[in-house]
Protein backbone atom coordinates (compact mmCIF):
# COMPACT_ATOMS: atom_id res chain seq x y z
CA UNK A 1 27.41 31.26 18.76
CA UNK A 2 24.77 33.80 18.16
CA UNK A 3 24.43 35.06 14.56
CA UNK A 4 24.68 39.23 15.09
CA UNK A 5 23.26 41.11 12.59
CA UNK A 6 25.98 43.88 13.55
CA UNK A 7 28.88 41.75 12.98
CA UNK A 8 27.97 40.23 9.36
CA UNK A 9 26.22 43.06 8.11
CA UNK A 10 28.43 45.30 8.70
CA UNK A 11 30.65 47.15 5.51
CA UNK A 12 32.56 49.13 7.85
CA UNK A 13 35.88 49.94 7.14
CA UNK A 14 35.85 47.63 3.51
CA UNK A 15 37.85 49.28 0.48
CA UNK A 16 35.67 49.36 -2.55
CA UNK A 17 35.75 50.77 -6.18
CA UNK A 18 32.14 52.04 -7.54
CA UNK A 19 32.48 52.89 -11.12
CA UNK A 20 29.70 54.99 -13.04
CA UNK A 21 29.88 56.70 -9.16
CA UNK A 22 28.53 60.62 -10.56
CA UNK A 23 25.49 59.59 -10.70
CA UNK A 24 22.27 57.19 -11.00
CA UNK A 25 22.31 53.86 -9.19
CA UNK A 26 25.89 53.96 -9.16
CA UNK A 27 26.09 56.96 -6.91
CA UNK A 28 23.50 55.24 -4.93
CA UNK A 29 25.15 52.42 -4.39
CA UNK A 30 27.85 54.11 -3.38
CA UNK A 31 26.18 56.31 -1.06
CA UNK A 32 25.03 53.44 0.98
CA UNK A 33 28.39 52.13 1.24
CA UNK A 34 30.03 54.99 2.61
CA UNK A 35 27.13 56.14 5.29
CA UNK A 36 27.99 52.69 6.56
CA UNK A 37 31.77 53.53 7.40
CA UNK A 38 33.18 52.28 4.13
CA UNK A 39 35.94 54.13 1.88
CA UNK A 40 34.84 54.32 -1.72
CA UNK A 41 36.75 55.19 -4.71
CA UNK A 42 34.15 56.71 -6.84
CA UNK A 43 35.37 56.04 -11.07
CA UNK A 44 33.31 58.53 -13.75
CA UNK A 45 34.38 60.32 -17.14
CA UNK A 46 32.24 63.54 -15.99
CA UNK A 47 35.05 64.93 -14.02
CA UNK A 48 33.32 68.28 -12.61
CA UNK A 49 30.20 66.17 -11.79
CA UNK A 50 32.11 63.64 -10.25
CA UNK A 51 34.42 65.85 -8.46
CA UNK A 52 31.16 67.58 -7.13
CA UNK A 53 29.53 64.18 -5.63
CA UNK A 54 32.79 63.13 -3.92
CA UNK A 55 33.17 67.03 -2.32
CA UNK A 56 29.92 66.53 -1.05
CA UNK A 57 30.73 63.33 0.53
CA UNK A 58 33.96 64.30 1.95
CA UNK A 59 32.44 67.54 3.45
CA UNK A 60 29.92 64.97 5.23
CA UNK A 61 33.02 62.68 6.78
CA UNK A 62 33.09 59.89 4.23
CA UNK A 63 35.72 58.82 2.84
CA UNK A 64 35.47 59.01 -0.87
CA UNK A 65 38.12 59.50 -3.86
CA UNK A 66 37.06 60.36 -7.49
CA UNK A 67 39.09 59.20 -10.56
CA UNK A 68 38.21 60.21 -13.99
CA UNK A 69 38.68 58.66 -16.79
CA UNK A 70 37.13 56.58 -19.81
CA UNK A 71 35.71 53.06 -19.00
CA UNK A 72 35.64 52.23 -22.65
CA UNK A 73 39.64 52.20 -23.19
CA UNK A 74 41.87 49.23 -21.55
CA UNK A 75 44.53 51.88 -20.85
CA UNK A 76 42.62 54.12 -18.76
CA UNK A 77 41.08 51.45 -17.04
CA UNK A 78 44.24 49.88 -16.20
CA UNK A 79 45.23 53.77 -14.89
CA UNK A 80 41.94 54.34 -13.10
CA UNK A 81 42.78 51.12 -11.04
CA UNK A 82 46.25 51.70 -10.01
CA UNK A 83 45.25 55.81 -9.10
CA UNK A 84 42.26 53.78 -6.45
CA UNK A 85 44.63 51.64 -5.12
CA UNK A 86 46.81 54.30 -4.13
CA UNK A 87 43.61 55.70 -2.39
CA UNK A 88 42.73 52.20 -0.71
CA UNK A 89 46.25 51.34 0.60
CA UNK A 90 46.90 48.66 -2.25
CA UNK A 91 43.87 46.97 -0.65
CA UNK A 92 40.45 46.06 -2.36
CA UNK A 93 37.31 44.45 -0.69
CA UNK A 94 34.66 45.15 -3.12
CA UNK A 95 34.41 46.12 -6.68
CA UNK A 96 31.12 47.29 -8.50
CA UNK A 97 31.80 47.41 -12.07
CA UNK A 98 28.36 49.64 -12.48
CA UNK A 99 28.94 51.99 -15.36
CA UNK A 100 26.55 51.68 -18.17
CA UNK A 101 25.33 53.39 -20.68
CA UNK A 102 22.27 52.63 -23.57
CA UNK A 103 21.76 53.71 -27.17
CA UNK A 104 18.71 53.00 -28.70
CA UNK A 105 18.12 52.05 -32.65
CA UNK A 106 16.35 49.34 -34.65
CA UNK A 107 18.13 46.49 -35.23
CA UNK A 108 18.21 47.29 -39.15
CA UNK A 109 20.24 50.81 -37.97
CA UNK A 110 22.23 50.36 -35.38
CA UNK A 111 25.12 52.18 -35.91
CA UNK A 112 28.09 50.06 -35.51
CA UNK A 113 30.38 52.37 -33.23
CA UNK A 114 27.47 53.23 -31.14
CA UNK A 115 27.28 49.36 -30.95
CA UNK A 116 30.99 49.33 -30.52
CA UNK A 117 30.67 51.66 -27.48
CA UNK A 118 28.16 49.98 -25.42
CA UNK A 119 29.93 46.55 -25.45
CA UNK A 120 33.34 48.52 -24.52
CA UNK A 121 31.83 50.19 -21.76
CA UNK A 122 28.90 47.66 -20.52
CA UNK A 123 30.55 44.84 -20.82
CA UNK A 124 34.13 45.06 -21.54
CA UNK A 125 35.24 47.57 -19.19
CA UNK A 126 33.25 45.16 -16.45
CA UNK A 127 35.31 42.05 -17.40
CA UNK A 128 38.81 44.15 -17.31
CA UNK A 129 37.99 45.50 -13.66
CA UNK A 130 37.07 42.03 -12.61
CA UNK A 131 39.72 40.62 -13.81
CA UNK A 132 42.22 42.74 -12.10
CA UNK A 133 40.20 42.98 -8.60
CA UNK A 134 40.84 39.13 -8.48
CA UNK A 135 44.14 39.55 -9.41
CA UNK A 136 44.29 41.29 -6.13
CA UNK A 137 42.14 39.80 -4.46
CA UNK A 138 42.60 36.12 -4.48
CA UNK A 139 45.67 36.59 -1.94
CA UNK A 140 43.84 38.47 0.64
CA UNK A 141 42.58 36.96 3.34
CA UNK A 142 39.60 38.77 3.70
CA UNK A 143 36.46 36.96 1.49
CA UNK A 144 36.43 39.37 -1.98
CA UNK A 145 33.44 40.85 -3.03
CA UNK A 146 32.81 41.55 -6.57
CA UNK A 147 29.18 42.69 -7.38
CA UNK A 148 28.02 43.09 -11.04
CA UNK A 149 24.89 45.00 -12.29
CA UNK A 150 22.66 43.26 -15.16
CA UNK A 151 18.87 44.66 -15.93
CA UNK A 152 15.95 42.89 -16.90
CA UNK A 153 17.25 42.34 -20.40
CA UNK A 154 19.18 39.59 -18.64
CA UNK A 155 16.32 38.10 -19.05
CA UNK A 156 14.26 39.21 -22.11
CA UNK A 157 14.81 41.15 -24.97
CA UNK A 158 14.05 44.83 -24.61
CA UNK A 159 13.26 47.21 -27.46
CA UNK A 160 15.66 48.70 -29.47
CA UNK A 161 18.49 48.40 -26.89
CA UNK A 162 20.05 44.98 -28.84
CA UNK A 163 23.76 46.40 -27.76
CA UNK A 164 22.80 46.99 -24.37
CA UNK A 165 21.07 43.83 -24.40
CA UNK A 166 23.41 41.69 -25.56
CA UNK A 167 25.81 42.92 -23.08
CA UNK A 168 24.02 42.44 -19.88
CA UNK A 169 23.18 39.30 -20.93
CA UNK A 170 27.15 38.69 -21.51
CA UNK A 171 27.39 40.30 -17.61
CA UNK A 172 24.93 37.42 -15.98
CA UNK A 173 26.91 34.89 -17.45
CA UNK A 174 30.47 36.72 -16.65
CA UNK A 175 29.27 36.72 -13.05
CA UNK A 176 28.43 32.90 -13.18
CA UNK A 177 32.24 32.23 -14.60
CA UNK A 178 33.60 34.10 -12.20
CA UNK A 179 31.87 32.50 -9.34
CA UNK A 180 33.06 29.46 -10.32
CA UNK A 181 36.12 29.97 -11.24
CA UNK A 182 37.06 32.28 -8.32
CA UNK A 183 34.99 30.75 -5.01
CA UNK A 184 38.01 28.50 -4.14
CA UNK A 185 40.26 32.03 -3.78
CA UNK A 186 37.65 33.37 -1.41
CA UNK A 187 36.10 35.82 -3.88
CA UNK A 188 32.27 35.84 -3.98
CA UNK A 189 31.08 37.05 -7.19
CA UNK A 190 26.94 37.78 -7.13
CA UNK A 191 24.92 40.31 -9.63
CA UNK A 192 22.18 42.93 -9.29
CA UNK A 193 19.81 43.41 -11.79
CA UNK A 194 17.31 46.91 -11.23
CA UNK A 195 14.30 46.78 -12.55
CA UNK A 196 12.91 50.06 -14.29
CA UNK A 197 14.40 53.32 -12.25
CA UNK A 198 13.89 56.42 -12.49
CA UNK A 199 17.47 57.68 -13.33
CA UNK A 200 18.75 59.60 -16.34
CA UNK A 201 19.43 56.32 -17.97
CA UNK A 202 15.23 56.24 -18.56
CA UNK A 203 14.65 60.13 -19.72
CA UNK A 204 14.04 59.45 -23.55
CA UNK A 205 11.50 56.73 -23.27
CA UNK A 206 8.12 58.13 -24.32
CA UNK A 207 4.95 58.84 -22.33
CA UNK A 208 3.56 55.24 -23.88
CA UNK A 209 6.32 53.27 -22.97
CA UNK A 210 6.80 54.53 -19.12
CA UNK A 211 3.23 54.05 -18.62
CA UNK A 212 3.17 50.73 -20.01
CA UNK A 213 5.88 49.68 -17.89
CA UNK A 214 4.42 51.15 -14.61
CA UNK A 215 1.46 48.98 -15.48
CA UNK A 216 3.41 45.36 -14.57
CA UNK A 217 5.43 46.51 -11.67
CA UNK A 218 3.55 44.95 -8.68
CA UNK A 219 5.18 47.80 -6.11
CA UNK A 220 2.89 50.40 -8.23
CA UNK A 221 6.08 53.33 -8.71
CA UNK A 222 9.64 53.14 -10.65
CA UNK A 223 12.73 52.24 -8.48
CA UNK A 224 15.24 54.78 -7.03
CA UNK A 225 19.02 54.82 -6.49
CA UNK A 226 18.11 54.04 -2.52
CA UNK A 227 16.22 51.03 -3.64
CA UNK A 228 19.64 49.99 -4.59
CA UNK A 229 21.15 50.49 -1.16
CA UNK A 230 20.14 47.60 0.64
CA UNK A 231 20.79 44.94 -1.52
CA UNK A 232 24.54 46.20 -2.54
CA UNK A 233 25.13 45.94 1.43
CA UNK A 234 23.80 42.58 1.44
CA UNK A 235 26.15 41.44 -1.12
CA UNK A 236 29.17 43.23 0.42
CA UNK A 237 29.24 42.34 3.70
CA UNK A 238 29.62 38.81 5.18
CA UNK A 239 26.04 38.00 5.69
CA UNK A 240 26.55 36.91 1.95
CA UNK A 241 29.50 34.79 2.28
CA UNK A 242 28.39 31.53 0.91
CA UNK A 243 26.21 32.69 -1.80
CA UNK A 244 27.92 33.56 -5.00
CA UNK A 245 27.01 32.86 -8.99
CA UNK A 246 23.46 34.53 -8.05
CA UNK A 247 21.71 37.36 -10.52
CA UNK A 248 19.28 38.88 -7.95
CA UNK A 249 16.49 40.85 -9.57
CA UNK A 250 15.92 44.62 -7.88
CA UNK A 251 12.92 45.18 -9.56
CA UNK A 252 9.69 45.65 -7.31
CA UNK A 253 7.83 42.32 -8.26
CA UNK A 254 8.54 43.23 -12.58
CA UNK A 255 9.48 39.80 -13.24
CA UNK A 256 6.92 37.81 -11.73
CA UNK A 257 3.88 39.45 -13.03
């Protein structure tokens, strides 16, 4: 039987949640899921700005939903999920647990509930979603698809980002548990990690710093939401069926040089 790229590629018609979905990478990776026939529940806490991205989308055919709430408290998470599966028909196919954010201190002065607030929402608020998209997922038939988002401090240390940091490193190894704990169920469980984009998440880096970092990457510019695109279809469709436990960097050649 011939392998067609239409057939396993294809994300058509897949029920996914996209949290962090207003904007950035998030709303990229998004994007590229529903101009390829998916329906995507879009999760932010900016409520006009979210309800603005999914009007667009909607106007253009897609089907996309928008729940608001805040990632960083169990009880609106556990809300946010039940209001997207009464979007999705009780159904999920793929979650991206994408919403981050980044505060940036010293070590010596890092404020403890800005530290507090980063774990909640990068890491925290990534393990609660998972854990309830494999409570649903594990009796589907359909292979789950559960796609996390690290950075390159999943591999080194960063400067002055020790919560954000320490939580993405958390994330790698989250996504590595869950692939092994959850393979047997049918649920593939792979990560993401962008390299440096140019979303709002970057903005308060100085001159120094950005130039610096354009310096190493090997594909000469920053990365962009669409650079995103690709890969997240990859990882949701069935072309990546058997691979699962895998941190895959999205980074234009960073790493290697």
């Amino acid at each position: 039987m011939s392998y067609e790229i239409k057939d396993y590629f294809n994300v058509e018609g897949k029920k996914c949640i996209v949290t962090g979905g207003a904007q950035g990478l998030s709303r990229g990776m998004a994007e590229g899921l529903l101009e390829n026939g998916a329906e995507v529940v879009l999760m932010d806490r900016q409520e006009d700005k979210l309800k603005k991205v999914v009007d667009e989308y909607t106007k253009k055919g897609y089907k996309a939903y928008a729940v608001v709430g805040d990632l960083s408290k169990k009880e609106e998470i556990d809300r946010m999920f039940d209001e997207a599966m009464e979007f999705l028909g009780d159904e999920l196919n793929v979650l991206i647990p994408a919403a981050g954010i980044q505060r940036r201190h010293n070590p010596w002065e890092f404020p403890e509930d800005e530290w507090k607030l980063v774990i909640d929402i990068n890491l925290n608020h990534v393990w609660f979603m998972i854990q309830k998209a494999v409570q649903k997922m594990k009796d589907q038939k359909v292979t789950g698809k559960i796609i996390t988002i690290g950075s390159m401090v999943s591999w080194f240390g960063g400067t002055t980002v020790p919560a954000y940091t320490a939580a993405k490193g958390a994330v790698t190894q989250l996504t590595k548990s869950i692939a092994s704990d959850c393979a047997s169920h049918n649920i593939c469980c792979n990560g993401l990690a962008p390299g440096y984009m140019d979303t709002e998440m970057n903005v308060g880096l100085t001159k120094a710093r950005r130039d610096e970092i354009s310096e190493r990457i090997p594909a000469v510019r920053w990365g962009l939401p669409d650079d995103m695109k690709g890969p997240v279809l990859f990882l949701a469709s069935d072309a990546s069926n058997y691979l699962n436990g895998s941190m895959i960097p999205v980074d234009g050649g960073y790493l290697v040089k």
